[in-house]
C-alpha atoms as a PDB file:
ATOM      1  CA  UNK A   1      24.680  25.329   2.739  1.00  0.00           C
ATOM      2  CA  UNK A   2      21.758  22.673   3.333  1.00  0.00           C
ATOM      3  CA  UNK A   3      21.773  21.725   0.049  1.00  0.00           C
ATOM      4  CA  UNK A   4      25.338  21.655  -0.467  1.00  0.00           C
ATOM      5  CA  UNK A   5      25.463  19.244   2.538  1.00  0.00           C
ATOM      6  CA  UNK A   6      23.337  17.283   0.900  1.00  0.00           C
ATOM      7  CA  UNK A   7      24.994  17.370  -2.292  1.00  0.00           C
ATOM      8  CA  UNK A   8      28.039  16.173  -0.650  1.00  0.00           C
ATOM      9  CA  UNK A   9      26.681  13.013   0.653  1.00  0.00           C
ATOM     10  CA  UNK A  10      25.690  12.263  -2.194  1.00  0.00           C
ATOM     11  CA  UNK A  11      28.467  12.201  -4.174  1.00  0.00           C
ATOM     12  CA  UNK A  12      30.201  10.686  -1.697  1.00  0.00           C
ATOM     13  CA  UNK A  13      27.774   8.075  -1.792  1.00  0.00           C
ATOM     14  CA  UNK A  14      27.959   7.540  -5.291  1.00  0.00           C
ATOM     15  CA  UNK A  15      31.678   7.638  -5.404  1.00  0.00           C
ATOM     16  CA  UNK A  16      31.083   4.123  -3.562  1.00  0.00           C
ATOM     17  CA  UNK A  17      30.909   5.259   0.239  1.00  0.00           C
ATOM     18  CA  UNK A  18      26.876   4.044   1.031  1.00  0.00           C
ATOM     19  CA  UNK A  19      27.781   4.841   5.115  1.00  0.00           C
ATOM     20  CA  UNK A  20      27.722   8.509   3.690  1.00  0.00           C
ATOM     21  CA  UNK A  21      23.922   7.825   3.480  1.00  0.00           C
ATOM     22  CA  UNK A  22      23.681   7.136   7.483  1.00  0.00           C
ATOM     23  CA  UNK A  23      24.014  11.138   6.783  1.00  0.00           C
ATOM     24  CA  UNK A  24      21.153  11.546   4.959  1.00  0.00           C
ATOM     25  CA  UNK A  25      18.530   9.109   7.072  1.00  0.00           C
ATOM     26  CA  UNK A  26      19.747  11.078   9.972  1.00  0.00           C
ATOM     27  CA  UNK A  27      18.489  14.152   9.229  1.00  0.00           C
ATOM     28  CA  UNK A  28      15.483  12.938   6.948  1.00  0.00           C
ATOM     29  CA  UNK A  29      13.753  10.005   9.272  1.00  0.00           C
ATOM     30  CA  UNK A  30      11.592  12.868  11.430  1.00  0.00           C
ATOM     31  CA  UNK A  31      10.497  14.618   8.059  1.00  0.00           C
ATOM     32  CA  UNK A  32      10.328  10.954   6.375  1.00  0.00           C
ATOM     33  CA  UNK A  33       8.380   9.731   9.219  1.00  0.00           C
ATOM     34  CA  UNK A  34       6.179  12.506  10.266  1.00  0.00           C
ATOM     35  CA  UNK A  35       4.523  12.059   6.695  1.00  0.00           C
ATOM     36  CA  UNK A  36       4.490   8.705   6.749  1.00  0.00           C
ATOM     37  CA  UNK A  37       2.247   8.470   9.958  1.00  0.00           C
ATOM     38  CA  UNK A  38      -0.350  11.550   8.474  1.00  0.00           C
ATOM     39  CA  UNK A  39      -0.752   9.558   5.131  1.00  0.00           C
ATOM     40  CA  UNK A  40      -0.787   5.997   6.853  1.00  0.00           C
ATOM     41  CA  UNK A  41      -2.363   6.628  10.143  1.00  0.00           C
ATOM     42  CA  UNK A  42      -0.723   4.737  12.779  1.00  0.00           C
ATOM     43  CA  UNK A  43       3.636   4.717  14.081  1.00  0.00           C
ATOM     44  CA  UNK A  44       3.738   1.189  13.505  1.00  0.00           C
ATOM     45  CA  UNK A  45       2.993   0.995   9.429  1.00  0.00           C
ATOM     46  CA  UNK A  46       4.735   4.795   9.536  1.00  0.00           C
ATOM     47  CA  UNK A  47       8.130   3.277  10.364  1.00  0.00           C
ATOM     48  CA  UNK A  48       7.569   0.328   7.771  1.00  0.00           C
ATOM     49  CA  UNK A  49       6.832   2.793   4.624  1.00  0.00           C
ATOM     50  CA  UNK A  50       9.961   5.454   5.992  1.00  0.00           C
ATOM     51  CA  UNK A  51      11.900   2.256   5.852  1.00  0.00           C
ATOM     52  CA  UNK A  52      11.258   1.071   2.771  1.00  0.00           C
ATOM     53  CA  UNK A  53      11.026   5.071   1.388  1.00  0.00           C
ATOM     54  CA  UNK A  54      14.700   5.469   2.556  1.00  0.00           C
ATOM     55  CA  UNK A  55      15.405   1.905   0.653  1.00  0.00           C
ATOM     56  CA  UNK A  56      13.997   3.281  -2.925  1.00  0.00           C
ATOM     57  CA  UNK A  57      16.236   6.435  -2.318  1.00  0.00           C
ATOM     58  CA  UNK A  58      19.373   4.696  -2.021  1.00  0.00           C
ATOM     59  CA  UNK A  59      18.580   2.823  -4.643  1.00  0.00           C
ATOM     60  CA  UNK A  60      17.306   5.335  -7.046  1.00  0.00           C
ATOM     61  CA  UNK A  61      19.990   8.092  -5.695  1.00  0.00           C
ATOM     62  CA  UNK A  62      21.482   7.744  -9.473  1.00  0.00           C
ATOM     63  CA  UNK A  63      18.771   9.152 -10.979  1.00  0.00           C
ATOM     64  CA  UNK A  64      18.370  12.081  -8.009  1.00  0.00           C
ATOM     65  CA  UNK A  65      19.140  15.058 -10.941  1.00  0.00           C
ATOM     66  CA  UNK A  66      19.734  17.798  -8.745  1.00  0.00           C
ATOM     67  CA  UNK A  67      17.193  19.955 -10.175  1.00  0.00           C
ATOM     68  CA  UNK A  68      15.317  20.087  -7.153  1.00  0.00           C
ATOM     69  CA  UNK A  69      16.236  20.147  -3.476  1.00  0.00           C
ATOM     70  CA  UNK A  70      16.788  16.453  -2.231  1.00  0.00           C
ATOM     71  CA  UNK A  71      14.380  16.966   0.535  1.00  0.00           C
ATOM     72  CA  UNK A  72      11.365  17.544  -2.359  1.00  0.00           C
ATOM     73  CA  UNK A  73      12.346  14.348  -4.271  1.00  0.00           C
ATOM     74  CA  UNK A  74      12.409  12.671  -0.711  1.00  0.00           C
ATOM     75  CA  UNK A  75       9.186  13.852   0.330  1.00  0.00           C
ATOM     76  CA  UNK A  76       7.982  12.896  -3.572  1.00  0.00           C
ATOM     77  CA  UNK A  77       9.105   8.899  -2.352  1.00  0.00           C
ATOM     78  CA  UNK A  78       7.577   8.923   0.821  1.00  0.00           C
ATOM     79  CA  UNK A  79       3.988  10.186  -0.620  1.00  0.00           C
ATOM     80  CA  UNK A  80       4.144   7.854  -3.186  1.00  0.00           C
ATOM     81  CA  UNK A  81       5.420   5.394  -1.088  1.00  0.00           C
ATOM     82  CA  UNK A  82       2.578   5.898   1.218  1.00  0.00           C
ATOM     83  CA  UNK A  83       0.165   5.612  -1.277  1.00  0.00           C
ATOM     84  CA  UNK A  84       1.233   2.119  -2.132  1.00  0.00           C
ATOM     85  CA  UNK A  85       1.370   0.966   1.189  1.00  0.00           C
ATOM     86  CA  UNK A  86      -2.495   2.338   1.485  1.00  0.00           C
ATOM     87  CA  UNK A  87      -3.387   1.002  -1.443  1.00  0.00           C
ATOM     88  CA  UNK A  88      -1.785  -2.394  -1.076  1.00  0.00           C
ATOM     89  CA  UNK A  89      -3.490  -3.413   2.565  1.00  0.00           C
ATOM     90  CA  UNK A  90      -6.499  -1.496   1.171  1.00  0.00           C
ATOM     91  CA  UNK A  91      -6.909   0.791   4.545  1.00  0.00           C
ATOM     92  CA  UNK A  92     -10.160   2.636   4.222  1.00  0.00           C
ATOM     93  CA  UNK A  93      -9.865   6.227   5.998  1.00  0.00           C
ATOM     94  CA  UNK A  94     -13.193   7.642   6.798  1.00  0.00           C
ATOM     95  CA  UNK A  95     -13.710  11.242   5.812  1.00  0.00           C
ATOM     96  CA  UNK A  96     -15.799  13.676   6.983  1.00  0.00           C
ATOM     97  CA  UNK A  97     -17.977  15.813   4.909  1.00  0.00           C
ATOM     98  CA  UNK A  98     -18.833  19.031   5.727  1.00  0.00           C
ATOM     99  CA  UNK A  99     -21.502  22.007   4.838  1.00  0.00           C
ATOM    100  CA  UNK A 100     -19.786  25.419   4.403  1.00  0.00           C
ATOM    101  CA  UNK A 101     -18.062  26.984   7.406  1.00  0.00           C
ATOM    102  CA  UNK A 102     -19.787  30.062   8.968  1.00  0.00           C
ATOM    103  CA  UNK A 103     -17.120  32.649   9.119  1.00  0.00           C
ATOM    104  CA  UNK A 104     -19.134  34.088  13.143  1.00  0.00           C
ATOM    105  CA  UNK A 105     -17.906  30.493  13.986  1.00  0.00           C
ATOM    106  CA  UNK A 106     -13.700  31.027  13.576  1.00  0.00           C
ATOM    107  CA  UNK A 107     -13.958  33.349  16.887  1.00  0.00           C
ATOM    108  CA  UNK A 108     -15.529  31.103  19.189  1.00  0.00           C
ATOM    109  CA  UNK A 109     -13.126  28.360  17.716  1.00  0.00           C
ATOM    110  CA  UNK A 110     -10.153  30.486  18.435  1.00  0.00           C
ATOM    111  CA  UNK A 111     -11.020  31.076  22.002  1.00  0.00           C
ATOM    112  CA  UNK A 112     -12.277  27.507  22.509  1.00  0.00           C
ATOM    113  CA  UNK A 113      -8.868  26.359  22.256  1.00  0.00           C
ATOM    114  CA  UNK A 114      -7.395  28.336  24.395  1.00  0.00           C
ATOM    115  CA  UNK A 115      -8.730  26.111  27.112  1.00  0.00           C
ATOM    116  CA  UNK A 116      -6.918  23.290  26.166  1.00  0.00           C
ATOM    117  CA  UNK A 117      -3.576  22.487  27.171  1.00  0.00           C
ATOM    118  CA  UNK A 118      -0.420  22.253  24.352  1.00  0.00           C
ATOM    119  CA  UNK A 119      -0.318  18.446  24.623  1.00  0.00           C
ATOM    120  CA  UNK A 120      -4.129  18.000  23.765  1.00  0.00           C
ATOM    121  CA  UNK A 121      -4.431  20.265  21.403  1.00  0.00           C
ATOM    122  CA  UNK A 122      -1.366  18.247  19.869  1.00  0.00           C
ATOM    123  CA  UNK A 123      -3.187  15.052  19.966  1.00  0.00           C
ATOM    124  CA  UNK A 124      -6.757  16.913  18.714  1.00  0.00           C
ATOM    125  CA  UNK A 125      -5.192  18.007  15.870  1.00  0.00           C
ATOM    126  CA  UNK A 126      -3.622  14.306  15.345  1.00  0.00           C
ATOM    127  CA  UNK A 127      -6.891  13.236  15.741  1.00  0.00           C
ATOM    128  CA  UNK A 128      -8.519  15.012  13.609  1.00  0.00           C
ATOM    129  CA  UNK A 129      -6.221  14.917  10.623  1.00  0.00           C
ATOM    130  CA  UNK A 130      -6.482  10.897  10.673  1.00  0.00           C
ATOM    131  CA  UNK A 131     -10.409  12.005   9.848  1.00  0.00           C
ATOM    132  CA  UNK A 132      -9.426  13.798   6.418  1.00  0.00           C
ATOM    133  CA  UNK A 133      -8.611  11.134   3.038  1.00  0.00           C
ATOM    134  CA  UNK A 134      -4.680  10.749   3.164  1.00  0.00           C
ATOM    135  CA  UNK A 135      -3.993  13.744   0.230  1.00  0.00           C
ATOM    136  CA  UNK A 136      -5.516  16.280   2.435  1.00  0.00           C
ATOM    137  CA  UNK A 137      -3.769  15.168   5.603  1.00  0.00           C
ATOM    138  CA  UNK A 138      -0.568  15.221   3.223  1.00  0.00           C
ATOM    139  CA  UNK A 139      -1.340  18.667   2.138  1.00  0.00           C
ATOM    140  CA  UNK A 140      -1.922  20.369   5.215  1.00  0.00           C
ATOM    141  CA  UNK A 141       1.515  18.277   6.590  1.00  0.00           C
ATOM    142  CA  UNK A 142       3.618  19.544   4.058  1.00  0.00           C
ATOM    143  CA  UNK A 143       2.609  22.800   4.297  1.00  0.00           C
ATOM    144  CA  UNK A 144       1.700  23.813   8.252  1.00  0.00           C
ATOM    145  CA  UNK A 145       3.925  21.263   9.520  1.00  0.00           C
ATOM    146  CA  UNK A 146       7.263  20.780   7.182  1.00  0.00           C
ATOM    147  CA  UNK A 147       6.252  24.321   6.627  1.00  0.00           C
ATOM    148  CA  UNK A 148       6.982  23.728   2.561  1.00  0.00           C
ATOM    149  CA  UNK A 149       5.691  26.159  -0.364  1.00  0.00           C
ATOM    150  CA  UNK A 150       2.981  25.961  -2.202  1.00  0.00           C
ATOM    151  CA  UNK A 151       5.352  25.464  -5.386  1.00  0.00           C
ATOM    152  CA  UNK A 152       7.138  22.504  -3.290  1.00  0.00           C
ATOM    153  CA  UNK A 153       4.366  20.415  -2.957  1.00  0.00           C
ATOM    154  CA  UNK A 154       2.692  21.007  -6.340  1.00  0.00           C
ATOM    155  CA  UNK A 155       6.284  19.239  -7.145  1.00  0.00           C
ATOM    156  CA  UNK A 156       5.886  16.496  -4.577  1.00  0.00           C
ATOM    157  CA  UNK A 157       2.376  15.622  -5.177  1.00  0.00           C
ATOM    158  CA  UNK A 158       2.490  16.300  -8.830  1.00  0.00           C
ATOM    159  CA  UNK A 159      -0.484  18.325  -9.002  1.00  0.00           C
ATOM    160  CA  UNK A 160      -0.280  21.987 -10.412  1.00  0.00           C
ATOM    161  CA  UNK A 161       0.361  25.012  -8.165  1.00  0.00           C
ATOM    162  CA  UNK A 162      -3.480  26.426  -8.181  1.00  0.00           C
ATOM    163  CA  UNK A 163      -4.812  23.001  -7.340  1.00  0.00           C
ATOM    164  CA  UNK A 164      -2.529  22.428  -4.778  1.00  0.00           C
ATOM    165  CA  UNK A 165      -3.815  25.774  -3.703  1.00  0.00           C
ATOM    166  CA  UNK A 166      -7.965  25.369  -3.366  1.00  0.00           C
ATOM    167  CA  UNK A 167      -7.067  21.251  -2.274  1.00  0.00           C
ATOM    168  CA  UNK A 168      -5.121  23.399   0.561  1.00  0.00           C
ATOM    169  CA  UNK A 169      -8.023  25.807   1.484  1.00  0.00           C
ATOM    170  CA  UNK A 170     -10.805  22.819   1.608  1.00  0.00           C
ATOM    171  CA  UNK A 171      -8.414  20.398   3.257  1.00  0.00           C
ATOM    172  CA  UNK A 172      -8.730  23.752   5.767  1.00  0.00           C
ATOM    173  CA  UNK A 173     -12.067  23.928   5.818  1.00  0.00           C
ATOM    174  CA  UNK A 174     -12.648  20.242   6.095  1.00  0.00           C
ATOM    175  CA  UNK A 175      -9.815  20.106   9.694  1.00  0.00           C
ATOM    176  CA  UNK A 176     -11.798  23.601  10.908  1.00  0.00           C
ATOM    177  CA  UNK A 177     -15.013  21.438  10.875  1.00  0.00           C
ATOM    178  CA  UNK A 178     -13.640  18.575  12.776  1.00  0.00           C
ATOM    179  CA  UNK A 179     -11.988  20.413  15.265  1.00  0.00           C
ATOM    180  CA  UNK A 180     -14.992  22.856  15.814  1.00  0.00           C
ATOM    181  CA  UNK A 181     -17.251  19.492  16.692  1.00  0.00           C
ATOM    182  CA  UNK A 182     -14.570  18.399  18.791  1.00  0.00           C
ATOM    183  CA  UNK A 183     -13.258  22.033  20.448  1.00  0.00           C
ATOM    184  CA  UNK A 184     -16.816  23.822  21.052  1.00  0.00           C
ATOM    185  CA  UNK A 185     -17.985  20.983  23.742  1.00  0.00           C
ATOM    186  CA  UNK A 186     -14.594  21.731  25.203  1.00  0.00           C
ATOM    187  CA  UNK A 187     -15.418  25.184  25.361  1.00  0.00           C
ATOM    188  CA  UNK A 188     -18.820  25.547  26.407  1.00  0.00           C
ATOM    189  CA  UNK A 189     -18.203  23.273  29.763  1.00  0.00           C
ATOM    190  CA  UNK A 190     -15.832  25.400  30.509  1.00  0.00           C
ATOM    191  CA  UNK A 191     -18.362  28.523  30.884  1.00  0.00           C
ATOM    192  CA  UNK A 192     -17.871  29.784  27.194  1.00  0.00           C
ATOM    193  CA  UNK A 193     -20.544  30.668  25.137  1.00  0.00           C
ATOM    194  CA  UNK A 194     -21.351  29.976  21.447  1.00  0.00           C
END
């Protein structure tokens, strides 16, 4: 039904009715967006690259095949998109590196955030993804947040399905570091113990 929605608007688009793409932005600009601000880092350059994303799908919406759902060529845009807009104002996003993760240490993580309230852990996690290089804060978006497959975003990132997968489990590893050096100084002044 979605994609039949879709569909529609687009044909009614290319049968010469562009206010049938006021559809489309509608229901894309959160998902268009919400990507835009993990790859770029900041609302302000966000709304500029989910501008000009929606702009290259209007005007590439002829060669939109249908062979995949619109959302995954929309996301495809936006990443690339992103990566332009990086690229072009040369942002440098630093990157933590980590040693290997002690498995002991996922428990005391788990119960360190259950001091902290839903709006902070929000911003935490925000926080913390604008630490990782832009493709691992675009994997871990796509796949926690816009709650894609695995198969979706090998097709938006153009990377094959098993590297999509171990990029996904280090991106992981690399957000469960940063939050644990954030979270466990949270936890232990509130009487927990490591």
């Amino acid at each position: 039904m979605i994609q039949n929605t879709d569909q529609n608007s687009i044909e009614q688009i290319r049968a010469g009715n562009p206010n049938a793409y006021a559809a489309l932005v509608t229901k894309y600009q959160r998902m268009v967006f919400t990507l835009a601000v993990r790859m770029v880092g900041n609302r302000e350059d966000a709304e500029e690259v989910a501008q000009d994303t929606f702009v290259k799908a209007y005007k590439a919406l002829d060669r939109f095949k249908g062979t995949s759902k619109f959302s995954t060529w929309l996301y495809r845009i936006v990443y690339n998109t992103s990566l332009d807009y990086i690229k072009k104002n040369k942002r440098i996003i630093l990157s933590e590196h980590i040693d290997e993760v002690n498995e002991a240490d996922i428990g005391s993580m788990q119960n360190a955030l259950t001091y902290i309230e839903a709006k902070e852990k929000k911003q935490l996690i925000e926080n913390a993804l604008l630490k990782l290089p832009e493709d691992e804060r675009v994997l871990l978006t796509l796949f926690y947040f816009e709650e894609l497959s695995l198969k979706e975003i090998a097709e938006i990132v153009q990377l094959s399905y098993d590297n999509v997968k171990i990029k996904l489990h280090r991106s992981r590893k690399k957000l469960f570091h940063i939050l644990k050096n954030v979270v466990e100084p949270i936890y232990l002044n509130h009487g927990g113990r490591k």
